[in-house]
PDB file of N, CA and C in Angstrom:
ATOM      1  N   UNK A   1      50.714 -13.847 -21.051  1.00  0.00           N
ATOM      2  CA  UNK A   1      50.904 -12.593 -21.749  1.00  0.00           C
ATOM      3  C   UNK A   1      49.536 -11.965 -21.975  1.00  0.00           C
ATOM      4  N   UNK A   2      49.144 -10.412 -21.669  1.00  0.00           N
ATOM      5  CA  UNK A   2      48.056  -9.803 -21.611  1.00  0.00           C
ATOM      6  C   UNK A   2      47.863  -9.346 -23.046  1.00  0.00           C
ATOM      7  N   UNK A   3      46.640  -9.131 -23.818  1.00  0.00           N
ATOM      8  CA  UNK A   3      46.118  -8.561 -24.977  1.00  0.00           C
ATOM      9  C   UNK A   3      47.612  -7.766 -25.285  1.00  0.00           C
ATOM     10  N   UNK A   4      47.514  -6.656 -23.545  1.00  0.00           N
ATOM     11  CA  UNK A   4      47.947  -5.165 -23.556  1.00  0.00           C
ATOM     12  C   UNK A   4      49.713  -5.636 -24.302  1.00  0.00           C
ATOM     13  N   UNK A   5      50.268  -6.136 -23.474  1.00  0.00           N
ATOM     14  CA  UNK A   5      51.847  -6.893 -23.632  1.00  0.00           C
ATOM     15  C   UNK A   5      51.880  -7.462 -25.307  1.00  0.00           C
ATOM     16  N   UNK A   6      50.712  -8.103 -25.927  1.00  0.00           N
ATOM     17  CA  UNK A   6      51.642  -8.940 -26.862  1.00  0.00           C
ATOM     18  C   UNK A   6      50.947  -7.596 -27.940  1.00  0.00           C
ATOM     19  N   UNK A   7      50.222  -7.057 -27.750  1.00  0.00           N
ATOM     20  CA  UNK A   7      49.927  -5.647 -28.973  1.00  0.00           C
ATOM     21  C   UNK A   7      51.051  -5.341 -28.794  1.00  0.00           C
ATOM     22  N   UNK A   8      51.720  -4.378 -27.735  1.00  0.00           N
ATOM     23  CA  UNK A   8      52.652  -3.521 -27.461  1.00  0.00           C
ATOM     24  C   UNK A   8      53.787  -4.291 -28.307  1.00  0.00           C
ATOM     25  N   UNK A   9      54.723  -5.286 -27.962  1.00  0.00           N
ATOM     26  CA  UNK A   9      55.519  -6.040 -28.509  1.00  0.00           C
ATOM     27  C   UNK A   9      54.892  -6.533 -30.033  1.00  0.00           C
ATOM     28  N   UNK A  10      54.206  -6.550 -30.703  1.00  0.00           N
ATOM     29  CA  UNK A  10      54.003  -7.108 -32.021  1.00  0.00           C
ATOM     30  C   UNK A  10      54.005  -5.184 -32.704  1.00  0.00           C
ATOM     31  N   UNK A  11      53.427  -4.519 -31.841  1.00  0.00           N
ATOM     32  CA  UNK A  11      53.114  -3.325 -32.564  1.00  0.00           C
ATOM     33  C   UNK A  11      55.140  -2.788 -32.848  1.00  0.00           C
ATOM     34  N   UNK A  12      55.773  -2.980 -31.625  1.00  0.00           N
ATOM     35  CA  UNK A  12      57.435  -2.634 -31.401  1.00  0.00           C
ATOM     36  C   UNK A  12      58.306  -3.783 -32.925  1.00  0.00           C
ATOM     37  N   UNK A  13      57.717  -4.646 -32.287  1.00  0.00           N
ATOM     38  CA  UNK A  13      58.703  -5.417 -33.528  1.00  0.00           C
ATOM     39  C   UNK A  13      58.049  -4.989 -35.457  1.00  0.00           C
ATOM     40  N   UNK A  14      57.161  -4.771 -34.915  1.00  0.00           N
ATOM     41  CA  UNK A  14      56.898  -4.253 -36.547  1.00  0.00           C
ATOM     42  C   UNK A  14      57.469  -3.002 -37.061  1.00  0.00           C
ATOM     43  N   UNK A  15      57.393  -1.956 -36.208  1.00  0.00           N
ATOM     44  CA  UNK A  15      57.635  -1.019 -36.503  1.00  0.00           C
ATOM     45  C   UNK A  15      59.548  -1.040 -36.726  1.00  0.00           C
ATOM     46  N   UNK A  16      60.526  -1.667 -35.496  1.00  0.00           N
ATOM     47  CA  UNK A  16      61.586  -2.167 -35.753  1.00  0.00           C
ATOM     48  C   UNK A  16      62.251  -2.992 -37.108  1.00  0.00           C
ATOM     49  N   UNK A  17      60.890  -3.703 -37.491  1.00  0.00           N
ATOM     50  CA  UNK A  17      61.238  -4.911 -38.918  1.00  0.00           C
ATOM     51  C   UNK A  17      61.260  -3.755 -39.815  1.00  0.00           C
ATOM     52  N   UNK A  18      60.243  -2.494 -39.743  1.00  0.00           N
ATOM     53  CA  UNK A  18      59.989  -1.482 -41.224  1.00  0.00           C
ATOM     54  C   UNK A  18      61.349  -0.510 -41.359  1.00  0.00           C
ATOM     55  N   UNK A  19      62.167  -0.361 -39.936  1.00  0.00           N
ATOM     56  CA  UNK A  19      62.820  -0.286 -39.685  1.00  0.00           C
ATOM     57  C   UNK A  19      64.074  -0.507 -40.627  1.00  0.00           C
ATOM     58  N   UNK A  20      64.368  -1.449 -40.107  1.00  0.00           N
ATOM     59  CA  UNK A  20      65.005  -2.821 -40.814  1.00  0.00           C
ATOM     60  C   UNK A  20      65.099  -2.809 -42.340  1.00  0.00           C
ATOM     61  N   UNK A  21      63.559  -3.160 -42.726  1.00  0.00           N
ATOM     62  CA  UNK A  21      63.704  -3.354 -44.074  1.00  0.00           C
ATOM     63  C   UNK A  21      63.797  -1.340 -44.955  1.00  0.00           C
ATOM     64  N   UNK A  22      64.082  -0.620 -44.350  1.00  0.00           N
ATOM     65  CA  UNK A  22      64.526   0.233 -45.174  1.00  0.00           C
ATOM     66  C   UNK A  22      66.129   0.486 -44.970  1.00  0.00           C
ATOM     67  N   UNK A  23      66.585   0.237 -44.045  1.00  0.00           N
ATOM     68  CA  UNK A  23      68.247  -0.211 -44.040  1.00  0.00           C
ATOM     69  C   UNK A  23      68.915  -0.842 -45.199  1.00  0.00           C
ATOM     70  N   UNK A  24      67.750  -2.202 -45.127  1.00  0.00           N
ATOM     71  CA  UNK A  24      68.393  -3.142 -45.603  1.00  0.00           C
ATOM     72  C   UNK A  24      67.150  -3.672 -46.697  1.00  0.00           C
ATOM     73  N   UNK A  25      67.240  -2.943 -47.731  1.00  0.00           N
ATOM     74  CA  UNK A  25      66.465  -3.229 -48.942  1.00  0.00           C
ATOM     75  C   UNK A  25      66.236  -4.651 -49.705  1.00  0.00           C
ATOM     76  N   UNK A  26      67.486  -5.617 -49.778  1.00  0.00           N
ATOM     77  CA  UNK A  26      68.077  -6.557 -49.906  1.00  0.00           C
ATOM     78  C   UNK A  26      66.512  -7.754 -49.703  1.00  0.00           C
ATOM     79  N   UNK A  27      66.611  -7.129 -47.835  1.00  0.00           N
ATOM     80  CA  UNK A  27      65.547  -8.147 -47.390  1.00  0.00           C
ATOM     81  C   UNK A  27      63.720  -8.187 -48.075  1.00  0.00           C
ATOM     82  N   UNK A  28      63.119  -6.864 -48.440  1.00  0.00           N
ATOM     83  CA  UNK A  28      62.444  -6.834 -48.685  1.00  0.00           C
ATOM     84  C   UNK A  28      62.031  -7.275 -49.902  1.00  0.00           C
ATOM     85  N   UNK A  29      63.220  -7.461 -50.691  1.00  0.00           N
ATOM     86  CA  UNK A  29      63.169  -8.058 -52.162  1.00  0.00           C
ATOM     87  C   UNK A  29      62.623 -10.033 -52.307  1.00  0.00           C
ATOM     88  N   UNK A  30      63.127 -10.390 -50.596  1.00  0.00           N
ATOM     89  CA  UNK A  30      62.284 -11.723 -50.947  1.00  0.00           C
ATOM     90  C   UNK A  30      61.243 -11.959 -49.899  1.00  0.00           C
ATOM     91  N   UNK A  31      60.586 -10.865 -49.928  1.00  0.00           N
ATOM     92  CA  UNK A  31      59.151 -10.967 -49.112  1.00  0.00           C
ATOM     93  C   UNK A  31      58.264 -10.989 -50.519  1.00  0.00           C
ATOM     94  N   UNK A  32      57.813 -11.976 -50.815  1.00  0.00           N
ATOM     95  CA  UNK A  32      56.114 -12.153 -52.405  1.00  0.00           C
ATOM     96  C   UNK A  32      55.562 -11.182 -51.606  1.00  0.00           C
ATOM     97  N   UNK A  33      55.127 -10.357 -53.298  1.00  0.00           N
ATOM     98  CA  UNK A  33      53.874  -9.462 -53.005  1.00  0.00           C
ATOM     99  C   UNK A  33      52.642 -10.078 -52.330  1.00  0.00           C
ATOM    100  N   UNK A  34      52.297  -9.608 -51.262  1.00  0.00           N
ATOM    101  CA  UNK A  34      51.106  -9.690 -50.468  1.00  0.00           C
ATOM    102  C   UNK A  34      51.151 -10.811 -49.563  1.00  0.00           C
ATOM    103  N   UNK A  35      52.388 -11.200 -49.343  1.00  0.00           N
ATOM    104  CA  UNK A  35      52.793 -12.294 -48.232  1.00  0.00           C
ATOM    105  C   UNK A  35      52.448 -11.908 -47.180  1.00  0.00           C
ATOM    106  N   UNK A  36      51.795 -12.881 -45.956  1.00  0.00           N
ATOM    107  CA  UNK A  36      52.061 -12.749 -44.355  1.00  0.00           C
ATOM    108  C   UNK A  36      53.167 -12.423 -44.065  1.00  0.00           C
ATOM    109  N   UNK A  37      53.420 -11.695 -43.379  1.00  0.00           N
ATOM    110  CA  UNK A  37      54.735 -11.699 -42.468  1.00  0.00           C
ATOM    111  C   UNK A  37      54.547 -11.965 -40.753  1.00  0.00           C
ATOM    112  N   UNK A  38      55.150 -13.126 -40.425  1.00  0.00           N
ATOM    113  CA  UNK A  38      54.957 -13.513 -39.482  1.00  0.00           C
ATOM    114  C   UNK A  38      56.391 -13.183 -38.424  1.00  0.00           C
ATOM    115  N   UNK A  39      56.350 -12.422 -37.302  1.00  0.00           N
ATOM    116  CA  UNK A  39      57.830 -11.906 -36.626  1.00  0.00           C
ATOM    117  C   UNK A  39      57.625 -12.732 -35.576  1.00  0.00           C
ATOM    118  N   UNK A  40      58.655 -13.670 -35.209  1.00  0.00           N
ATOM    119  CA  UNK A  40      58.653 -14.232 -34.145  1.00  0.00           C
ATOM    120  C   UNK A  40      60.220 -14.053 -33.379  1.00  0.00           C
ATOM    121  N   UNK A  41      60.260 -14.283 -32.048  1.00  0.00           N
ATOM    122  CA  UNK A  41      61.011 -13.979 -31.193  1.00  0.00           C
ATOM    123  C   UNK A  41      61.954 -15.082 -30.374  1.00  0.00           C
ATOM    124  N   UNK A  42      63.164 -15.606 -30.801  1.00  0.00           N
ATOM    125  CA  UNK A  42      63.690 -16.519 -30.341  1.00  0.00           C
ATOM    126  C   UNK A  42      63.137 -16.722 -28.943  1.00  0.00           C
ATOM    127  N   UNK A  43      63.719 -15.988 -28.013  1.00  0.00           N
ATOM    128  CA  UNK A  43      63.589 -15.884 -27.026  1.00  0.00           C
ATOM    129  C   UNK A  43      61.793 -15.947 -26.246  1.00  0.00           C
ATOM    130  N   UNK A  44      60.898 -15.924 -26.983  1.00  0.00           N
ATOM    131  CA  UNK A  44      59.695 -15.255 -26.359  1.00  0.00           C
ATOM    132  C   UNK A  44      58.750 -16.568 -26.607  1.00  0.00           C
ATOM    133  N   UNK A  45      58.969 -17.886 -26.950  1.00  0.00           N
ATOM    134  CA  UNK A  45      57.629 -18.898 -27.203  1.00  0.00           C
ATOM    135  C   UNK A  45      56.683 -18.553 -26.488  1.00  0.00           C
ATOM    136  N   UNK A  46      55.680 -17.832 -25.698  1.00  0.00           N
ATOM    137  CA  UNK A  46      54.642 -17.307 -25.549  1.00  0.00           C
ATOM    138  C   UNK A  46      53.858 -16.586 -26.635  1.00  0.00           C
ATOM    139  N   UNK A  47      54.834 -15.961 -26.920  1.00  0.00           N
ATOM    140  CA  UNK A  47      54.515 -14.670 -27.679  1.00  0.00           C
ATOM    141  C   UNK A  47      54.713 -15.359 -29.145  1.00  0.00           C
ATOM    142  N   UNK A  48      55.133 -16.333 -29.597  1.00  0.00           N
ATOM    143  CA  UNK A  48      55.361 -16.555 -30.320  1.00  0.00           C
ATOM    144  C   UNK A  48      54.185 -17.485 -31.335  1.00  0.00           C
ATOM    145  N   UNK A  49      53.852 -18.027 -30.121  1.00  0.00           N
ATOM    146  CA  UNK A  49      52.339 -19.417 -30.188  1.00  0.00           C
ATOM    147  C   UNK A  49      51.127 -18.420 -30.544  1.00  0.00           C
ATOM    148  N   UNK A  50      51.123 -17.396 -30.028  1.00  0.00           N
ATOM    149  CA  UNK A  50      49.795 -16.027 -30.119  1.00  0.00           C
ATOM    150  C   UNK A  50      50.305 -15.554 -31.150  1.00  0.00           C
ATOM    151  N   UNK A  51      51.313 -15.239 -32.323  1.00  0.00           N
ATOM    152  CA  UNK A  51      51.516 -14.654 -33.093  1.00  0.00           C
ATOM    153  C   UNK A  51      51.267 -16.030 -34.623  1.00  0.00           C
ATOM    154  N   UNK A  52      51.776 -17.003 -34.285  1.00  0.00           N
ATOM    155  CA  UNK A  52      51.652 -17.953 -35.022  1.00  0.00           C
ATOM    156  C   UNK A  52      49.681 -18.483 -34.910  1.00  0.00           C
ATOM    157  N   UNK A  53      49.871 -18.500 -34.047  1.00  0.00           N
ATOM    158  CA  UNK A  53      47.899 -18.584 -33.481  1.00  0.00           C
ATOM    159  C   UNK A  53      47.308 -17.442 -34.706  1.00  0.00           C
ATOM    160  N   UNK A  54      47.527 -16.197 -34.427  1.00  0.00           N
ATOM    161  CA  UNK A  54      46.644 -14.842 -34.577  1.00  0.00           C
ATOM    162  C   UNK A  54      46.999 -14.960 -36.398  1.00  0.00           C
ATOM    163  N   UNK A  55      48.245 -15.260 -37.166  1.00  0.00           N
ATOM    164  CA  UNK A  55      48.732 -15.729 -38.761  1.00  0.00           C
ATOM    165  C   UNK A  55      47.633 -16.192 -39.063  1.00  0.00           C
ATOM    166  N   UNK A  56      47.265 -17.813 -38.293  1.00  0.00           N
ATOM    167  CA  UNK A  56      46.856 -18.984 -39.003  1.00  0.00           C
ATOM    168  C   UNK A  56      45.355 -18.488 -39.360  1.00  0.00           C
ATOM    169  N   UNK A  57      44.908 -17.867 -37.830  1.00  0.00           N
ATOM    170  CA  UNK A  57      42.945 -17.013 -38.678  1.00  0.00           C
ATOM    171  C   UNK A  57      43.194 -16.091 -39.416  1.00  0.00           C
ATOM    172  N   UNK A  58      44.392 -15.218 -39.868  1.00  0.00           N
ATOM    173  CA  UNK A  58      44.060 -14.478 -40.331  1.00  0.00           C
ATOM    174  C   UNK A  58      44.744 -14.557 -42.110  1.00  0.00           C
ATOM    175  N   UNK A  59      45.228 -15.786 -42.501  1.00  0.00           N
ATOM    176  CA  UNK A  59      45.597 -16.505 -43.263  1.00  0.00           C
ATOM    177  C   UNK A  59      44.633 -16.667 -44.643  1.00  0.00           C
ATOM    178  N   UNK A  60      45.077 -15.347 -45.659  1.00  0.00           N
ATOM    179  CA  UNK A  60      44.264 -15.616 -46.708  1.00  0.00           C
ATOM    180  C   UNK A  60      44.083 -17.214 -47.835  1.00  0.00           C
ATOM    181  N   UNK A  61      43.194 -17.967 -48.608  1.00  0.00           N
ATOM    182  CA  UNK A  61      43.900 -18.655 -49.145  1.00  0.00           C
ATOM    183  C   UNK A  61      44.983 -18.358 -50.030  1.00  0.00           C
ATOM    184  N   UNK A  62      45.890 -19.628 -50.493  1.00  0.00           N
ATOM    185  CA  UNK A  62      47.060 -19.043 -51.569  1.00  0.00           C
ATOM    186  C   UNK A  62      47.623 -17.967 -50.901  1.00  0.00           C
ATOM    187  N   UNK A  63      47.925 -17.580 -50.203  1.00  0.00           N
ATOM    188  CA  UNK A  63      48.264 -16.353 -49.582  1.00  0.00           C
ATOM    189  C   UNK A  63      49.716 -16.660 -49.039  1.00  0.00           C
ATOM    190  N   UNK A  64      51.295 -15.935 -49.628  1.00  0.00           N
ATOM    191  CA  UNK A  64      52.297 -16.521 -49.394  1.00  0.00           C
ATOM    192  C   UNK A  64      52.567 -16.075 -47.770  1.00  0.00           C
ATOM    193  N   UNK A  65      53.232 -17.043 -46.867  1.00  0.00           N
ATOM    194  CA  UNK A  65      53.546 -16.740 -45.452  1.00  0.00           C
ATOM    195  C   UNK A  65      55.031 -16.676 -45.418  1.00  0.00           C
ATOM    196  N   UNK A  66      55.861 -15.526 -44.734  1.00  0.00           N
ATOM    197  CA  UNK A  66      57.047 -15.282 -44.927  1.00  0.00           C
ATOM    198  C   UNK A  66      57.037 -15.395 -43.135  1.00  0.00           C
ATOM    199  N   UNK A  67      58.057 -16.303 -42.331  1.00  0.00           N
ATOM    200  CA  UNK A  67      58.164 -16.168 -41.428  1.00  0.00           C
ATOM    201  C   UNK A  67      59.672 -15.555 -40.582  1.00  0.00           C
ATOM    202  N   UNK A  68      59.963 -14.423 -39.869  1.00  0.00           N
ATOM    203  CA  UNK A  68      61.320 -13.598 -39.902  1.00  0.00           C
ATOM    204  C   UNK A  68      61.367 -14.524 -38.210  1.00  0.00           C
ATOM    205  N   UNK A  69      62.635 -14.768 -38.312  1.00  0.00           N
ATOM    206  CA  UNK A  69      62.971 -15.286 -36.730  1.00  0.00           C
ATOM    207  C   UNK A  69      63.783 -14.581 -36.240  1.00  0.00           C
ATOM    208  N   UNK A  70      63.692 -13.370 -35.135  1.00  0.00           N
ATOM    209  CA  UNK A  70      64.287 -12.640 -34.902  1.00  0.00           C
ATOM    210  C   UNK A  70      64.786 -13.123 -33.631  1.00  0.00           C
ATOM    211  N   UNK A  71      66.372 -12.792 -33.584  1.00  0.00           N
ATOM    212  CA  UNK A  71      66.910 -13.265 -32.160  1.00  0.00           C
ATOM    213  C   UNK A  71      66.714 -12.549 -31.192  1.00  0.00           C
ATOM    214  N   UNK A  72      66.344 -11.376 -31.140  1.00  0.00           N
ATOM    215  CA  UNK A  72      66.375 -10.908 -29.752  1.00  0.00           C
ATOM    216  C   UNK A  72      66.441  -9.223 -30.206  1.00  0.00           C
ATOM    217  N   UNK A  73      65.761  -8.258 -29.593  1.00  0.00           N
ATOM    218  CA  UNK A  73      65.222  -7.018 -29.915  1.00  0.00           C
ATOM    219  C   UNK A  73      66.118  -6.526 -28.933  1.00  0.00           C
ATOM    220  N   UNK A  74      66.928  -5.608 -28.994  1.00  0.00           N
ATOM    221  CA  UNK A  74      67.667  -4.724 -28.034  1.00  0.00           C
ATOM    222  C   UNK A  74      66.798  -3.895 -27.330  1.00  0.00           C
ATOM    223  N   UNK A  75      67.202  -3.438 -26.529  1.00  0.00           N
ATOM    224  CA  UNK A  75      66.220  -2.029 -25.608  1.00  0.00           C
ATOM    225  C   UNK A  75      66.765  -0.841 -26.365  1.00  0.00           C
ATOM    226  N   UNK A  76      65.504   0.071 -26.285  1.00  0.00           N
ATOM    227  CA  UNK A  76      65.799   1.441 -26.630  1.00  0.00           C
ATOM    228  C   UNK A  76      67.009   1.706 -26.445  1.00  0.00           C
ATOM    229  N   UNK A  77      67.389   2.801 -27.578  1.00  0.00           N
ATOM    230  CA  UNK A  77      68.655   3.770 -26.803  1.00  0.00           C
ATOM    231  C   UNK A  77      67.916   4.806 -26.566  1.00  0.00           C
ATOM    232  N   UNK A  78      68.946   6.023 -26.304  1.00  0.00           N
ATOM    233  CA  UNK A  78      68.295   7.363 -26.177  1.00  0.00           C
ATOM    234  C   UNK A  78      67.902   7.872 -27.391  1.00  0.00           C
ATOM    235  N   UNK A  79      67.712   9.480 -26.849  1.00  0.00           N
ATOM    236  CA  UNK A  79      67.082   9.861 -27.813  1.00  0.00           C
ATOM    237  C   UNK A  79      68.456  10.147 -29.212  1.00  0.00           C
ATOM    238  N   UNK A  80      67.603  10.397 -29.905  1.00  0.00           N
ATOM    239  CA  UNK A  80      69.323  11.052 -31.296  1.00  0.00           C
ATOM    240  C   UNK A  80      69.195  12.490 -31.908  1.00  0.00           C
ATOM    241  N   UNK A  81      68.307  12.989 -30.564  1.00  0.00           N
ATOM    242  CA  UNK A  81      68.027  15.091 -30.527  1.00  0.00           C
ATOM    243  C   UNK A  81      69.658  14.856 -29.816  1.00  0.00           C
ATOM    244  N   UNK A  82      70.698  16.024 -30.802  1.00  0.00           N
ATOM    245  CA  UNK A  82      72.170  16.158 -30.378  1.00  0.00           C
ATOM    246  C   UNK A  82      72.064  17.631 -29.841  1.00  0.00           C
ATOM    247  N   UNK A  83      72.025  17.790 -28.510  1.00  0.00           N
ATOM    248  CA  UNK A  83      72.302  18.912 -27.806  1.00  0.00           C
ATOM    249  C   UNK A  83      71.776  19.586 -27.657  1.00  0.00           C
ATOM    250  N   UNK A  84      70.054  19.787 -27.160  1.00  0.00           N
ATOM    251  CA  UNK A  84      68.676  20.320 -27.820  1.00  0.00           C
ATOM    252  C   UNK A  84      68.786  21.343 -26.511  1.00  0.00           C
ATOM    253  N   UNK A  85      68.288  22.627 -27.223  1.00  0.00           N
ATOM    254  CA  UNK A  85      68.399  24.257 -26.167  1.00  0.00           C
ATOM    255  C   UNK A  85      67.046  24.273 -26.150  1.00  0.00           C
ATOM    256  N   UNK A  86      66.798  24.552 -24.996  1.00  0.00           N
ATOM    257  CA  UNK A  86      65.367  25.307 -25.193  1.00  0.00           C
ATOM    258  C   UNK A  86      65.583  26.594 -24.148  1.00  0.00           C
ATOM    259  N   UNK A  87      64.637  28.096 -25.141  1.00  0.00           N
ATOM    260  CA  UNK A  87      64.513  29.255 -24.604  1.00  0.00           C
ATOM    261  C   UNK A  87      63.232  29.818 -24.434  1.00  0.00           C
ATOM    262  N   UNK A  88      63.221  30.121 -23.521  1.00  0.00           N
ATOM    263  CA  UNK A  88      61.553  31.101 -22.946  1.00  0.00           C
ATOM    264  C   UNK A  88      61.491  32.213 -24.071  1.00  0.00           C
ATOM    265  N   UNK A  89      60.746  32.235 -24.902  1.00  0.00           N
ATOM    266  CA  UNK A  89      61.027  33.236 -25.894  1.00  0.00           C
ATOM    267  C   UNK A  89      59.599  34.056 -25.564  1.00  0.00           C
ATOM    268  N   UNK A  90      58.318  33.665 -24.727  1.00  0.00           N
ATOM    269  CA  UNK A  90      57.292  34.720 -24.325  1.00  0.00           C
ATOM    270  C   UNK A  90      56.598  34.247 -22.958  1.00  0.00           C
ATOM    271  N   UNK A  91      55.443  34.554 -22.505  1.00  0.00           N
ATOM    272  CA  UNK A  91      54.890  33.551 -21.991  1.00  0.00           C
ATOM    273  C   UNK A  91      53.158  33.502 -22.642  1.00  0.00           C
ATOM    274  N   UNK A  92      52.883  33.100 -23.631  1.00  0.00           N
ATOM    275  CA  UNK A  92      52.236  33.215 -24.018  1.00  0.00           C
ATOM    276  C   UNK A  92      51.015  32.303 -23.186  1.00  0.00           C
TER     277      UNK A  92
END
Protein backbone atom coordinates (compact mmCIF):
# COMPACT_ATOMS: atom_id res chain seq x y z
CA UNK A 1 0.00 0.00 0.00
CA UNK A 2 1.46 3.50 -1.24
CA UNK A 3 1.72 6.71 1.26
CA UNK A 4 -0.79 7.97 -1.74
CA UNK A 5 -3.57 4.79 -1.14
CA UNK A 6 -3.51 4.53 2.68
CA UNK A 7 -3.88 8.76 3.09
CA UNK A 8 -6.66 8.56 0.55
CA UNK A 9 -8.50 5.62 2.46
CA UNK A 10 -7.76 6.87 6.16
CA UNK A 11 -8.59 10.48 4.90
CA UNK A 12 -12.32 8.53 3.23
CA UNK A 13 -12.96 6.56 6.33
CA UNK A 14 -12.69 9.51 8.55
CA UNK A 15 -14.57 11.70 6.92
CA UNK A 16 -17.38 8.63 6.51
CA UNK A 17 -16.91 7.86 10.62
CA UNK A 18 -17.80 12.06 11.10
CA UNK A 19 -20.31 11.06 8.97
CA UNK A 20 -21.57 8.46 11.01
CA UNK A 21 -21.14 9.93 14.21
CA UNK A 22 -23.56 12.80 13.41
CA UNK A 23 -26.33 10.24 12.35
CA UNK A 24 -25.77 8.47 15.11
CA UNK A 25 -25.00 10.61 18.22
CA UNK A 26 -25.40 7.60 20.53
CA UNK A 27 -21.85 6.56 19.27
CA UNK A 28 -20.00 9.57 20.00
CA UNK A 29 -21.15 9.62 23.58
CA UNK A 30 -18.61 6.67 24.33
CA UNK A 31 -15.64 8.04 22.59
CA UNK A 32 -13.45 9.82 26.26
CA UNK A 33 -12.69 13.24 25.67
CA UNK A 34 -9.45 13.39 23.76
CA UNK A 35 -9.29 9.66 22.92
CA UNK A 36 -7.37 8.14 19.79
CA UNK A 37 -9.59 6.96 17.44
CA UNK A 38 -8.24 4.26 15.68
CA UNK A 39 -10.57 3.06 12.20
CA UNK A 40 -9.69 -0.14 11.07
CA UNK A 41 -11.01 -2.21 8.19
CA UNK A 42 -12.14 -5.81 8.46
CA UNK A 43 -11.36 -6.55 5.26
CA UNK A 44 -7.99 -4.47 4.66
CA UNK A 45 -5.01 -6.04 7.29
CA UNK A 46 -2.54 -4.01 5.30
CA UNK A 47 -4.05 -1.04 5.92
CA UNK A 48 -4.81 -1.90 9.07
CA UNK A 49 -1.02 -2.78 10.54
CA UNK A 50 -0.08 1.08 9.05
CA UNK A 51 -2.96 2.50 10.87
CA UNK A 52 -2.35 0.59 14.13
CA UNK A 53 1.62 1.27 13.35
CA UNK A 54 0.96 5.24 12.62
CA UNK A 55 -1.71 5.18 16.56
CA UNK A 56 1.12 3.60 18.46
CA UNK A 57 3.89 6.88 17.52
CA UNK A 58 1.46 9.00 17.68
CA UNK A 59 0.06 7.81 21.10
CA UNK A 60 -0.09 10.49 23.80
CA UNK A 61 0.71 9.21 27.40
CA UNK A 62 -2.60 8.35 29.48
CA UNK A 63 -4.13 9.13 26.37
CA UNK A 64 -7.55 7.01 25.99
CA UNK A 65 -7.45 4.71 22.55
CA UNK A 66 -10.93 4.00 21.13
CA UNK A 67 -10.58 1.40 18.41
CA UNK A 68 -13.91 1.34 15.62
CA UNK A 69 -13.80 -2.01 13.52
CA UNK A 70 -15.46 -1.26 10.56
CA UNK A 71 -16.74 -4.06 8.26
CA UNK A 72 -16.50 -2.88 5.07
CA UNK A 73 -17.04 0.80 3.44
CA UNK A 74 -19.54 0.72 0.52
CA UNK A 75 -18.62 2.59 -2.78
CA UNK A 76 -19.88 5.92 -3.51
CA UNK A 77 -23.34 6.48 -4.68
CA UNK A 78 -24.23 9.24 -6.91
CA UNK A 79 -24.60 12.43 -6.58
CA UNK A 80 -28.01 13.66 -4.26
CA UNK A 81 -28.22 17.16 -6.76
CA UNK A 82 -32.22 15.99 -7.70
CA UNK A 83 -32.68 17.10 -11.28
CA UNK A 84 -30.04 19.93 -11.67
CA UNK A 85 -30.85 22.53 -14.98
CA UNK A 86 -28.32 24.41 -16.11
CA UNK A 87 -28.93 27.71 -18.44
CA UNK A 88 -26.58 29.92 -20.55
CA UNK A 89 -27.78 33.00 -18.95
CA UNK A 90 -24.63 35.34 -20.76
CA UNK A 91 -21.41 34.64 -22.07
CA UNK A 92 -19.52 36.42 -19.94
Amino acid sequence: MTDKEFFDKSLTLSFEFSRYIIAHPEMEEKIPKGALVILLLEDDPAFNQRAMELAQSNKEVSQPVVVVRIQKLLPPTESRLVNPRMELVSNL
